[in-house]
Protein backbone atom coordinates (compact mmCIF):
# COMPACT_ATOMS: atom_id res chain seq x y z
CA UNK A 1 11.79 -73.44 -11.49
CA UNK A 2 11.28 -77.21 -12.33
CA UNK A 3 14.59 -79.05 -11.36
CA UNK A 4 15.38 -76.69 -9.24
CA UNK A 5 16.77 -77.86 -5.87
CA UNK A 6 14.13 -76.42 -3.15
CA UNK A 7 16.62 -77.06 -0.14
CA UNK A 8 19.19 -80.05 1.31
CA UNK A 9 18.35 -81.90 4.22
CA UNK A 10 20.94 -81.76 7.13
CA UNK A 11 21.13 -85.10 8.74
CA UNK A 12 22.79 -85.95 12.44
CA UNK A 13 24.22 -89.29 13.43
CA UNK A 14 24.14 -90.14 17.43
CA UNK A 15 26.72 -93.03 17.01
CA UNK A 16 29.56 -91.66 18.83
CA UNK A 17 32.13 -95.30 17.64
CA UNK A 18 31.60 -95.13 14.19
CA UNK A 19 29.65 -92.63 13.02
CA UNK A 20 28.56 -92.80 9.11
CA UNK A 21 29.69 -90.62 6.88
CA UNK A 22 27.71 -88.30 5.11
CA UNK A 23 28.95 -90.38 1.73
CA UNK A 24 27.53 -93.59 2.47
CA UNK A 25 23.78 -91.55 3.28
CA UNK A 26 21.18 -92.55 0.57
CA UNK A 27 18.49 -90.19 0.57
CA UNK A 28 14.77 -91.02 -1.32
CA UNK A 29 10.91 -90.44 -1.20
CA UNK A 30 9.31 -92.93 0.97
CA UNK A 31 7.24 -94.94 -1.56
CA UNK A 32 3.35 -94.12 -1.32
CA UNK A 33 3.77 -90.41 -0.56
CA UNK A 34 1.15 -88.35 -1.53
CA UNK A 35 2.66 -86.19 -4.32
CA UNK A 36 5.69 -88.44 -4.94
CA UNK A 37 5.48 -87.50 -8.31
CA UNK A 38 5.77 -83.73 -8.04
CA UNK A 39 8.96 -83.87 -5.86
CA UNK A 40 12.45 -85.52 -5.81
CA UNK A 41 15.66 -85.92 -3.93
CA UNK A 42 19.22 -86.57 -4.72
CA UNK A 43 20.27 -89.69 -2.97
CA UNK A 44 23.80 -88.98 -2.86
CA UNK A 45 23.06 -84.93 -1.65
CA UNK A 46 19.47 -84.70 -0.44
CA UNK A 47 18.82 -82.24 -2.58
CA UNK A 48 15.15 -81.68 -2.82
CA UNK A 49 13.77 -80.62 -6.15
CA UNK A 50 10.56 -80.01 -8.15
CA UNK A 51 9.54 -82.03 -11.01
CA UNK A 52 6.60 -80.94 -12.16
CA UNK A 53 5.22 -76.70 -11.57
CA UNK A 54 3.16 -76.05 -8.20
CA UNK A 55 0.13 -74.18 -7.82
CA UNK A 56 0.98 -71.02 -5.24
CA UNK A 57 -0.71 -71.29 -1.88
CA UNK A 58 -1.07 -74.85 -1.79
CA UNK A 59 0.41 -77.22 0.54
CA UNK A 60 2.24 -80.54 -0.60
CA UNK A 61 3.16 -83.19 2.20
CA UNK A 62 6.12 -85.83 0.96
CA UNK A 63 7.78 -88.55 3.29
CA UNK A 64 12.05 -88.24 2.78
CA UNK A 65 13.77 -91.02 3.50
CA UNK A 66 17.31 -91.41 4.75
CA UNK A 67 18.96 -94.66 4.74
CA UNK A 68 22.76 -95.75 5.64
CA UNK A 69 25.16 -98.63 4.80
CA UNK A 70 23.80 -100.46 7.56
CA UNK A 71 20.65 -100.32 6.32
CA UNK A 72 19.11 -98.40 9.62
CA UNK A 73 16.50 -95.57 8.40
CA UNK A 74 15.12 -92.30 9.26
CA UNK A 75 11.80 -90.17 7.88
CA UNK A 76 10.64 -86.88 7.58
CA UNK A 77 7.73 -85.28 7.12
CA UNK A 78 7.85 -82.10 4.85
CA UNK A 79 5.37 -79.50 3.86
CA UNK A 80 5.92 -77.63 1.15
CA UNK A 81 4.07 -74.28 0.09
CA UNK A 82 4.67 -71.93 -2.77
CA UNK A 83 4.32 -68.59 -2.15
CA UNK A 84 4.81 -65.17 -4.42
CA UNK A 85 7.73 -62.71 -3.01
CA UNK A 86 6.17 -59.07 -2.32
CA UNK A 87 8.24 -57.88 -5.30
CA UNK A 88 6.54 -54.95 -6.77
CA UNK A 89 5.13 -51.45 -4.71
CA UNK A 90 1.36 -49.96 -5.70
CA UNK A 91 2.06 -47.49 -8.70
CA UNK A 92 -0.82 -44.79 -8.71
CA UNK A 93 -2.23 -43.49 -12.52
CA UNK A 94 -0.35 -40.13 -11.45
CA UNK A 95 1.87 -38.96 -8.40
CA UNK A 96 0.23 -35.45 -8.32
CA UNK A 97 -3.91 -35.16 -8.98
CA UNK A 98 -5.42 -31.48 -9.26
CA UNK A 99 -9.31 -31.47 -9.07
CA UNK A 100 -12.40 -28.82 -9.05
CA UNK A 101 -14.73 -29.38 -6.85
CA UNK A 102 -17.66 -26.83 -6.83
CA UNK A 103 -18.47 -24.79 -2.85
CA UNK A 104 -21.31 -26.67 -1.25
CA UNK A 105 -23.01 -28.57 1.52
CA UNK A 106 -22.06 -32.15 1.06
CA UNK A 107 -23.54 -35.37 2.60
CA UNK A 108 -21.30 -38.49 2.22
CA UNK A 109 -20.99 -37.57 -1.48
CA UNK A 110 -18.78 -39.55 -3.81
CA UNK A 111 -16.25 -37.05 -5.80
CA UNK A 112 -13.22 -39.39 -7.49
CA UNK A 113 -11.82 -42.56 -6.95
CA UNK A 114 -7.55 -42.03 -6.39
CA UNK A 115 -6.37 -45.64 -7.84
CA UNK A 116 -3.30 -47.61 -7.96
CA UNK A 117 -2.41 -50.98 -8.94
CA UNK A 118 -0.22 -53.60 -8.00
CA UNK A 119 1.84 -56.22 -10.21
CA UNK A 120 1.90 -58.53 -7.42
CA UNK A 121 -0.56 -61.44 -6.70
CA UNK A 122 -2.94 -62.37 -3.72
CA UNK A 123 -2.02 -60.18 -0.44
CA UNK A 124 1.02 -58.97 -2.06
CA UNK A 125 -1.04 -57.32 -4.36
CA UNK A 126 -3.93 -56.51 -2.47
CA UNK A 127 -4.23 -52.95 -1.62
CA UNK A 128 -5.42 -50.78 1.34
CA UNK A 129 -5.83 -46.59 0.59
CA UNK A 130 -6.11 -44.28 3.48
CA UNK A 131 -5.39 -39.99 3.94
CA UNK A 132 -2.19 -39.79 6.07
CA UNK A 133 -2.66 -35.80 6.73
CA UNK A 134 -2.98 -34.05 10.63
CA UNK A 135 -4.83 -31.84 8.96
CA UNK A 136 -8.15 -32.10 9.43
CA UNK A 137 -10.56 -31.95 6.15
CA UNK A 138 -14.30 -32.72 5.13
CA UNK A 139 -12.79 -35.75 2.59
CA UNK A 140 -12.61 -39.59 3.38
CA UNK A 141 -11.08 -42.38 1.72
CA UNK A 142 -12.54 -45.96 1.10
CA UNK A 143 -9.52 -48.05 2.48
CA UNK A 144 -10.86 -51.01 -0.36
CA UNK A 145 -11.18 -49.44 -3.41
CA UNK A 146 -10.10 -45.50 -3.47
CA UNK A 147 -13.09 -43.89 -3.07
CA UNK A 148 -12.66 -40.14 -2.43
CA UNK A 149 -15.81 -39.26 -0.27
CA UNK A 150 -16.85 -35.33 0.92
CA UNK A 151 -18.88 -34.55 3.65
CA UNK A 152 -19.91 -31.31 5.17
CA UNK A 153 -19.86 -27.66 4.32
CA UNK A 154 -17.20 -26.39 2.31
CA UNK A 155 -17.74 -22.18 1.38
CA UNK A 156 -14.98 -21.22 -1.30
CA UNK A 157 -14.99 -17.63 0.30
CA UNK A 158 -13.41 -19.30 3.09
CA UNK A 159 -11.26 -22.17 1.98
CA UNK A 160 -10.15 -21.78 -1.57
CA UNK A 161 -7.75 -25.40 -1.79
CA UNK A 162 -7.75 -28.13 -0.13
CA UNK A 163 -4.23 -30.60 -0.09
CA UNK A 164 -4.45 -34.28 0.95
CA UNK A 165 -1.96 -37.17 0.73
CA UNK A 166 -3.24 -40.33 -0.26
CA UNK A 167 -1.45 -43.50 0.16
CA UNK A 168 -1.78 -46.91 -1.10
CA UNK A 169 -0.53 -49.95 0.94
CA UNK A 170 -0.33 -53.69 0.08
CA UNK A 171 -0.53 -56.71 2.79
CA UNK A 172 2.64 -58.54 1.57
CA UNK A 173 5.20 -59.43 3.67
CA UNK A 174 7.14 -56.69 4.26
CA UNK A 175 4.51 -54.36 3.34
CA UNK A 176 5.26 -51.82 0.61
CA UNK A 177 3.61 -48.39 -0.38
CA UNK A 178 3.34 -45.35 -2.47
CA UNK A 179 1.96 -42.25 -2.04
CA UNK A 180 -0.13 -38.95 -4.17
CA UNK A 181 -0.31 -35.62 -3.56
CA UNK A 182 -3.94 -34.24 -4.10
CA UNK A 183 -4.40 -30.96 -4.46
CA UNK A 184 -8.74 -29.84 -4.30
CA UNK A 185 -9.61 -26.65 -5.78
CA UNK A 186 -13.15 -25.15 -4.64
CA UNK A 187 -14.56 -23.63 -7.43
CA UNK A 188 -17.12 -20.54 -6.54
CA UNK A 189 -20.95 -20.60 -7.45
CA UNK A 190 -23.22 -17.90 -7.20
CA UNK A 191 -24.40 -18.27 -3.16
CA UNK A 192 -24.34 -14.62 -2.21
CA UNK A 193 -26.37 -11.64 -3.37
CA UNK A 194 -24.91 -7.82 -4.02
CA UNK A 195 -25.76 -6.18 -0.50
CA UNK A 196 -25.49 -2.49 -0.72
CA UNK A 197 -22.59 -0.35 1.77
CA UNK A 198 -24.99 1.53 4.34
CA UNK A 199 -24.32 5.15 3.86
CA UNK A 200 -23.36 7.41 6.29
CA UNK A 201 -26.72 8.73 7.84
CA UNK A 202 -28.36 5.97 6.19
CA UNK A 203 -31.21 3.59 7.10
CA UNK A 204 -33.30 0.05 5.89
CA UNK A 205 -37.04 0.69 5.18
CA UNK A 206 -39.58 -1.48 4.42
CA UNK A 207 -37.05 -4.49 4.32
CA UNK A 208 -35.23 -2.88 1.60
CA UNK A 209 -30.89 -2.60 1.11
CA UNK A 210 -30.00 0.95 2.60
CA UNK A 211 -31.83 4.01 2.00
CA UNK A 212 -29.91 7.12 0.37
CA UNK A 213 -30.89 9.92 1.29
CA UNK A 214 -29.92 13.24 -0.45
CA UNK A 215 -30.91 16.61 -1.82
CA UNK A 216 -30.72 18.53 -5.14
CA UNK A 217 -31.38 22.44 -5.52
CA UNK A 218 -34.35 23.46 -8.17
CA UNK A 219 -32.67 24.47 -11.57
CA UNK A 220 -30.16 21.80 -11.44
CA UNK A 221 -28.80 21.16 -14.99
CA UNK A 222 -28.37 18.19 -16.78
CA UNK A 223 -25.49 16.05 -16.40
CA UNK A 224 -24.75 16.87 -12.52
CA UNK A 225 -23.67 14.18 -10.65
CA UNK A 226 -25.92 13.42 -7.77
CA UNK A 227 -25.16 10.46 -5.62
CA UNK A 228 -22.44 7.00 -6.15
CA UNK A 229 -23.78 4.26 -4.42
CA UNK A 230 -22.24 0.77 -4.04
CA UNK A 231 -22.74 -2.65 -3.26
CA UNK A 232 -20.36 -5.46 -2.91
CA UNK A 233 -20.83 -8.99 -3.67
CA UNK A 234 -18.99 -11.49 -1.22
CA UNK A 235 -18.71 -14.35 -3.93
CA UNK A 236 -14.62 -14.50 -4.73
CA UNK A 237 -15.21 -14.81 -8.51
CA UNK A 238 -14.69 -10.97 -9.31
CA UNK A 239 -15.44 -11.92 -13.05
CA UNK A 240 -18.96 -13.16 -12.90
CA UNK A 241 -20.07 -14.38 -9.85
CA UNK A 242 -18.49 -11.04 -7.61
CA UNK A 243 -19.41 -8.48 -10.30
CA UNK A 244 -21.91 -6.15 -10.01
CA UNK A 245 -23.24 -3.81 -12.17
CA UNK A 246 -25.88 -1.25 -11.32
CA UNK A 247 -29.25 -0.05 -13.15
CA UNK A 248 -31.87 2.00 -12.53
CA UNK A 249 -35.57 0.58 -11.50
CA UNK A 250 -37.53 3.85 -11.97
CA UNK A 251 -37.35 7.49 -13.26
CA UNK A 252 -34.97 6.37 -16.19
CA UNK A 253 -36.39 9.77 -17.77
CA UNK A 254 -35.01 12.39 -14.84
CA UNK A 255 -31.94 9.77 -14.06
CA UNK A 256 -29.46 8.01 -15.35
CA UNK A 257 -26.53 5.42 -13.58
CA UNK A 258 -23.13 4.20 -14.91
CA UNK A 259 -23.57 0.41 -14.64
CA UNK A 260 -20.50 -0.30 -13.66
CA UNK A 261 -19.43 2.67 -10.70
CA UNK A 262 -22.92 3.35 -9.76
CA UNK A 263 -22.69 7.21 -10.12
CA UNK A 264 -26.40 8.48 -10.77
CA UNK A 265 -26.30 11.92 -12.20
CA UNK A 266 -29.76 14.08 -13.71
CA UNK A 267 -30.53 13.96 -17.19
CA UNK A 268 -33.00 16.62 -17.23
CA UNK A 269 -32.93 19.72 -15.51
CA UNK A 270 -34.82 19.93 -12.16
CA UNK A 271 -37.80 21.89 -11.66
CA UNK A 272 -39.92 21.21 -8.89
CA UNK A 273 -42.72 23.60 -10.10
CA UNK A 274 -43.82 21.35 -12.82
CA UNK A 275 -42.79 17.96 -11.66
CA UNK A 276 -41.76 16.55 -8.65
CA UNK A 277 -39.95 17.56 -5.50
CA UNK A 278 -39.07 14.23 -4.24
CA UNK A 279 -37.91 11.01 -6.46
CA UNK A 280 -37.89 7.50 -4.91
CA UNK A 281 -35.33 5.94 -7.32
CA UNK A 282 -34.97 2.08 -7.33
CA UNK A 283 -31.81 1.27 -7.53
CA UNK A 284 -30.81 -2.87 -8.74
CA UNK A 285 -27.31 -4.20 -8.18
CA UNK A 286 -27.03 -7.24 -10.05
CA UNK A 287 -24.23 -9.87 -10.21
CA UNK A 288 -22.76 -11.96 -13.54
CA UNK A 289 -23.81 -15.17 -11.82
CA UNK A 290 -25.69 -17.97 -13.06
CA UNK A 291 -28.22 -17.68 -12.03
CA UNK A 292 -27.80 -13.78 -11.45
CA UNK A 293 -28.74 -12.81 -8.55
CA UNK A 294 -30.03 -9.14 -7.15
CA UNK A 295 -30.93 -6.46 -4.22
CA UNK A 296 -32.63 -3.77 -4.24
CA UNK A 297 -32.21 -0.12 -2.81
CA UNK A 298 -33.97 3.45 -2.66
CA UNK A 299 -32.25 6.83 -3.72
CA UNK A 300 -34.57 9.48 -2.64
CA UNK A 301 -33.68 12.92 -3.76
CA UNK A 302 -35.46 15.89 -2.72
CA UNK A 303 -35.40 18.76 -4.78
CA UNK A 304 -35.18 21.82 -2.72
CA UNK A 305 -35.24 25.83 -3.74
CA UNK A 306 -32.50 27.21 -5.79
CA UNK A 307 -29.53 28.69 -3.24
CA UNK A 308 -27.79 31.26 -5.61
CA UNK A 309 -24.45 31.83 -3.99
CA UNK A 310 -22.81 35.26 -3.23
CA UNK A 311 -21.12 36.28 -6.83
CA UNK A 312 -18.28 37.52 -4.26
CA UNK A 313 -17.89 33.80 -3.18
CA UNK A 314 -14.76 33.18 -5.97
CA UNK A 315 -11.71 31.10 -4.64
CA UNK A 316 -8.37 31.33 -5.45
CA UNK A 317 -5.62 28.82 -5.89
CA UNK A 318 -1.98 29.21 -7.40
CA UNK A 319 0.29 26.52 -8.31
CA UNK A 320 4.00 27.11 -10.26
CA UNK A 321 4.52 24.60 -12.88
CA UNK A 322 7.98 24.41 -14.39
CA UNK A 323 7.45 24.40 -18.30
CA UNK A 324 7.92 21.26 -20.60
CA UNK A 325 6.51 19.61 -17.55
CA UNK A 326 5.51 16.06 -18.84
CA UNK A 327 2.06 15.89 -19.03
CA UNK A 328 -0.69 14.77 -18.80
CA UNK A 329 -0.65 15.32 -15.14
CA UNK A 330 -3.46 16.66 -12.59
CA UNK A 331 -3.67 19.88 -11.78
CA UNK A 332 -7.00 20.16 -9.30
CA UNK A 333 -8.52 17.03 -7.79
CA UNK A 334 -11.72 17.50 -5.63
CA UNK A 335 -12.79 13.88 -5.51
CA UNK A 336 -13.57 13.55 -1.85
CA UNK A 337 -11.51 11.07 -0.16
CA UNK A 338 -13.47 10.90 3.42
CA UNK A 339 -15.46 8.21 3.95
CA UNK A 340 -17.92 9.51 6.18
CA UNK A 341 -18.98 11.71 3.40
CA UNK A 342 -18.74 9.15 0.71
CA UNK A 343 -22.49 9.99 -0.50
CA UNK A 344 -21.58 13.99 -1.56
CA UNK A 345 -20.34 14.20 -4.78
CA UNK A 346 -18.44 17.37 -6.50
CA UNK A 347 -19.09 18.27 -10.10
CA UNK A 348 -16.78 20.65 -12.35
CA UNK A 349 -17.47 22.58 -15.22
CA UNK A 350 -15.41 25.06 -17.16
CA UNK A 351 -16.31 28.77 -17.34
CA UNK A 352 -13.23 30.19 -19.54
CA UNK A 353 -9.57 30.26 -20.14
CA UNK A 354 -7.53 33.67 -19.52
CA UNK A 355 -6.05 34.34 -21.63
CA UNK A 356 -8.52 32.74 -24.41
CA UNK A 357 -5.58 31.79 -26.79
CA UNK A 358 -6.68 28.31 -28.86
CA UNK A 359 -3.24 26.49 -27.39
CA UNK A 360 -5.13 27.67 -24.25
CA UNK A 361 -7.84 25.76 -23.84
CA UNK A 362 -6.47 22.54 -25.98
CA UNK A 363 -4.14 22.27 -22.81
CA UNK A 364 -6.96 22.01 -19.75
CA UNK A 365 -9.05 19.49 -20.18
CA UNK A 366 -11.56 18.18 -17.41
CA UNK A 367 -12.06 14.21 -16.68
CA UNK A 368 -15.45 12.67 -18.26
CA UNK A 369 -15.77 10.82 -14.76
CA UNK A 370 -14.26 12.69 -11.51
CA UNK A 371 -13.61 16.05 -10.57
CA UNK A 372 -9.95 16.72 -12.18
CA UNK A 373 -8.52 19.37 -13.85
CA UNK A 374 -5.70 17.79 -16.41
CA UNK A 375 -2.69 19.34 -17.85
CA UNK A 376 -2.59 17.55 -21.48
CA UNK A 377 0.17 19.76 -23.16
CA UNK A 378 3.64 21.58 -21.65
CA UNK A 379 3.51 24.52 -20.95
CA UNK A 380 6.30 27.11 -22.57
CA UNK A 381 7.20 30.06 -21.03
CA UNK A 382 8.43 31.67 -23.99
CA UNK A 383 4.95 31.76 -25.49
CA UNK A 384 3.25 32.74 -22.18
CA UNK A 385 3.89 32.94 -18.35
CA UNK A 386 0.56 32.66 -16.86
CA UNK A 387 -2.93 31.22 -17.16
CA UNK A 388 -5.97 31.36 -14.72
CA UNK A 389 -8.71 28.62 -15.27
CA UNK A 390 -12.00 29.81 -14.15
CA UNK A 391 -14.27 26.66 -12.80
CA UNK A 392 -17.59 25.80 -11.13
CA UNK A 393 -17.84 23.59 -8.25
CA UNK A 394 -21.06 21.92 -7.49
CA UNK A 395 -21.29 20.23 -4.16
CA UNK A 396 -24.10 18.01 -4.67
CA UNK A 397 -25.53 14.65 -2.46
CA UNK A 398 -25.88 16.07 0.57
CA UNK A 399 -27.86 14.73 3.36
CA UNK A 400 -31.13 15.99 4.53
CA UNK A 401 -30.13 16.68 8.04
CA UNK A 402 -27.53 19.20 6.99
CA UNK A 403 -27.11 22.31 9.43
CA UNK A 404 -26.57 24.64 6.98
CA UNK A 405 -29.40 27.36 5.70
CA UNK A 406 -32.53 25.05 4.85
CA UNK A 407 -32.81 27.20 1.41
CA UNK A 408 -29.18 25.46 0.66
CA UNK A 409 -29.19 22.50 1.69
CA UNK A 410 -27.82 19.66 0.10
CA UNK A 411 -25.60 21.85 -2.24
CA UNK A 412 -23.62 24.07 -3.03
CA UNK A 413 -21.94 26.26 -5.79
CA UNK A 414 -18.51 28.33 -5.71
CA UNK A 415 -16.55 30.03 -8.76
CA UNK A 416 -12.67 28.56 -8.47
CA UNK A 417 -9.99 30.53 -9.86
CA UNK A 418 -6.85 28.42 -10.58
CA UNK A 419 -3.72 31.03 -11.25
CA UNK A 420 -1.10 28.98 -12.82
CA UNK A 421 2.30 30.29 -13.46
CA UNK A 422 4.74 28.76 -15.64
CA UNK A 423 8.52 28.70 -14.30
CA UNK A 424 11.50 29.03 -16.89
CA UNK A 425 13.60 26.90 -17.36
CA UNK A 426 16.99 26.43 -19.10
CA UNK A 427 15.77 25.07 -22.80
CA UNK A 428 16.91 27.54 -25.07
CA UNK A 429 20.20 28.25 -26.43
CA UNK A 430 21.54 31.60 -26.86
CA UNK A 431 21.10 33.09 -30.42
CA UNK A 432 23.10 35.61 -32.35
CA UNK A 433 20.66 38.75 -33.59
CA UNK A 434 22.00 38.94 -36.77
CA UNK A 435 23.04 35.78 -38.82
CA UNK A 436 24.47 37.80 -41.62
CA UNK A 437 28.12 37.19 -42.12
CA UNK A 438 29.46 40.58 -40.26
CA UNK A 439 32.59 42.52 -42.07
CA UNK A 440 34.16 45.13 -40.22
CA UNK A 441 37.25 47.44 -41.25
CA UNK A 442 39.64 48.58 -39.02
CA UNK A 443 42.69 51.18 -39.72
CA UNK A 444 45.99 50.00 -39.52
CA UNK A 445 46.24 52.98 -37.25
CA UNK A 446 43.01 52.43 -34.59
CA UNK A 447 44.60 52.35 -31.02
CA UNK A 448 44.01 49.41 -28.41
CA UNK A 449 40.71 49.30 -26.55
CA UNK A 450 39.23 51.49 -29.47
CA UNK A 451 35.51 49.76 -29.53
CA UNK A 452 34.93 47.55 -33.14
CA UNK A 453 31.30 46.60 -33.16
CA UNK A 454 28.31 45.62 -30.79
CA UNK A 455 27.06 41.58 -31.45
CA UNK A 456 23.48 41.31 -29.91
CA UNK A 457 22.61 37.71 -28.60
CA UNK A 458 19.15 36.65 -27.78
């Protein structure tokens, strides 16, 4: 930039006779000027250039000169500042930022500081951040230096992402910006405890989660399914935080629950003569938090005396299946699908096949959890066209305050006959009886229509 010619003065002569011409101007730095030595002009042009480099920002006064062949004179005054052209735009580290920030109450709490940078100098380079979104959100920006600040309650059940804009403006002359998209992901923490669904007919005691309520008969065997009970977490991490798995808190010895559905079901069989006739089970839901949290409810089953059912009581049900049916497929489903009687459950067990062929009872099979009867083989026709499955059905779980006979109350116990006939179907080809190459002699003399032989087909 040294040498370089910083601007040409412009001169006007008022003489309107003779007016001097711009060729016989001499231009020049009035001697004793300040910074004399940093500047000079072109006598002939007036060309003002540099002669030495300036600092930026600071302001230089010369005295110019302008003299013509007469020798009359004029001076000017000139101020001369260097300043830096707003040349570059604030760059942010990234244009897109994606952050965790855990659910929470949060008090003017520092989370990340959103920078950029700016190749220019002084104001041109001097930058000012600030959120341009409508939208409004618990985060702030420090305008000086970035600083993303949160403050206020932010409950990942509710909000799960957050989205800001953040932009970055210098103070040159014209201003210039840029801009980042910011994208806030609330991570979940463990702020809610399991609370258990109130059942139908159910009620809180003694500050307790929802009291079950229901009733098994004396004799009841081993493995019946008694009760499901469930609790639901409100965290959104399903995985750990919104799991919950069940265990029992007492009578592990008459009682046992799948941790993960919450089905309680006897492990001994009942008998109220030698041990109890009512069981206050504690039942724990428990999350895969950290730390886990837990509630407590009460199961209590009362054991009441044995209703034998009528022998008569045996239902019937038919179905057609066509044979080669693809399998497996269900064949009887009692889970109960009404939720106001959610708490009764319905156990199945097998009595016999008819007829009691081994391919017979390789093909029913019952399901280890709910009450369905499965098809796990085709059927063929050919072999046999009919079946009847013979099955007990154990209503069990229900409520005290049943109307039916006190003496069965809370359960109940039916023979089901499934008849099952198998349709035919087009699978087989036709077959010749006898594959035997057949010979046949006829006379040369046997009239028409006279019959030859009899080909059976099966």
């Amino acid at each position: 930039m040294v040498n370089s010619s910083l601007g040409v003065f412009s001169v006007e002569d008022k003489d309107e006779t003779s007016p001097v011409k711009t060729d016989q101007l001499s231009f020049s730095i009035a001697p004793g000027t300040l910074h004399e030595d940093l500047f000079g002009v072109v006598p002939e042009s007036g060309s003002l250039y540099m002669k030495k480099p300036l600092q930026l920002e600071t302001v230089y006064l010369i005295d110019v000169q302008i003299r013509d062949q007469h020798g009359l004179h004029s001076t000017a005054n000139v101020a001369i500042q260097l300043t830096e052209v707003n040349l570059h735009r604030p760059m942010f580290n990234s244009s897109h930022y994606e952050l965790l920030l855990p659910e929470g109450d949060y008090n003017e709490s520092t989370f990340i500081t959103i920078e950029a940078f700016d190749e220019d100098r002084g104001d041109n380079g001097r930058l000012v951040y600030s959120i341009i979104d409508s939208t409004p959100s618990p985060f702030w920006i420090n305008q000086k230096t970035g600083l993303l600040i949160v403050n206020g309650s932010i409950d990942r059940e509710q909000t799960e992402f957050f989205r800001l804009t953040v932009q970055a403006t210098d103070e040159g002359f014209p201003p210039l910006r840029s801009r980042a998209d910011v994208v806030i992901y609330i991570t979940d923490i463990n702020d809610n405890a399991p609370q258990f669904d109130l059942p139908s007919g159910g009620v809180n005691e003694n500050g307790l989660q929802p009291l079950y309520s229901v009733s098994l008969t004396d004799g009841t065997p081993p493995g019946t399914a008694v009760i499901r009970v469930r609790a639901t977490d409100a965290d959104a991490d399903l995985q750990t935080n919104g799991n919950v798995t069940y265990r029992l808190g007492s009578h592990q010895n008459q009682f046992t629950i799948d941790k993960l559905t919450g089905s309680i079901s006897t492990l001994v069989k009942m008998d109220r003569a030698r041990s109890e006739s009512e069981y206050n089970l504690l039942v724990v839901a428990t999350d895969d938090g950290t730390p886990r949290q837990s509630t407590v409810s009460v199961v209590r089953i009362t054991i009441t005396e044995a209703c034998h059912p009528d022998p008569a009581a045996r239902r019937q049900q038919s179905i057609t299946l066509d044979e080669n049916i693809p399998t497996p497929i269900a064949l009887l489903n009692l889970t109960n699908f009404d939720d106001s009687r959610s708490e009764e459950l319905v156990h199945l067990s097998l009595l016999r096949i008819e007829p009691n062929w081994p391919d017979a009872q390789s093909r029913f099979k019952l399901d280890h959890v709910e009450p369905v009867l499965w098809l796990t083989e085709p059927l063929d026709r050919e072999l046999r066209d009919s079946y009847s499955v013979h099955l007990r059905v154990q209503h069990s779980g229900r409520r005290n305050n049943s109307t039916r006979n006190s003496k069965c109350a809370g359960f109940e116990e039916e023979e089901l006959v499934l008849n099952i006939r198998v349709a035919d179907i087009n699978d087989n080809p036709p077959i010749f009886a006898d594959q035997n190459p057949v010979i046949v002699v006829v006379p040369s003399s046997t009239p028409i229509g006279f019959p030859v032989i009899t080909i059976a087909v099966i």
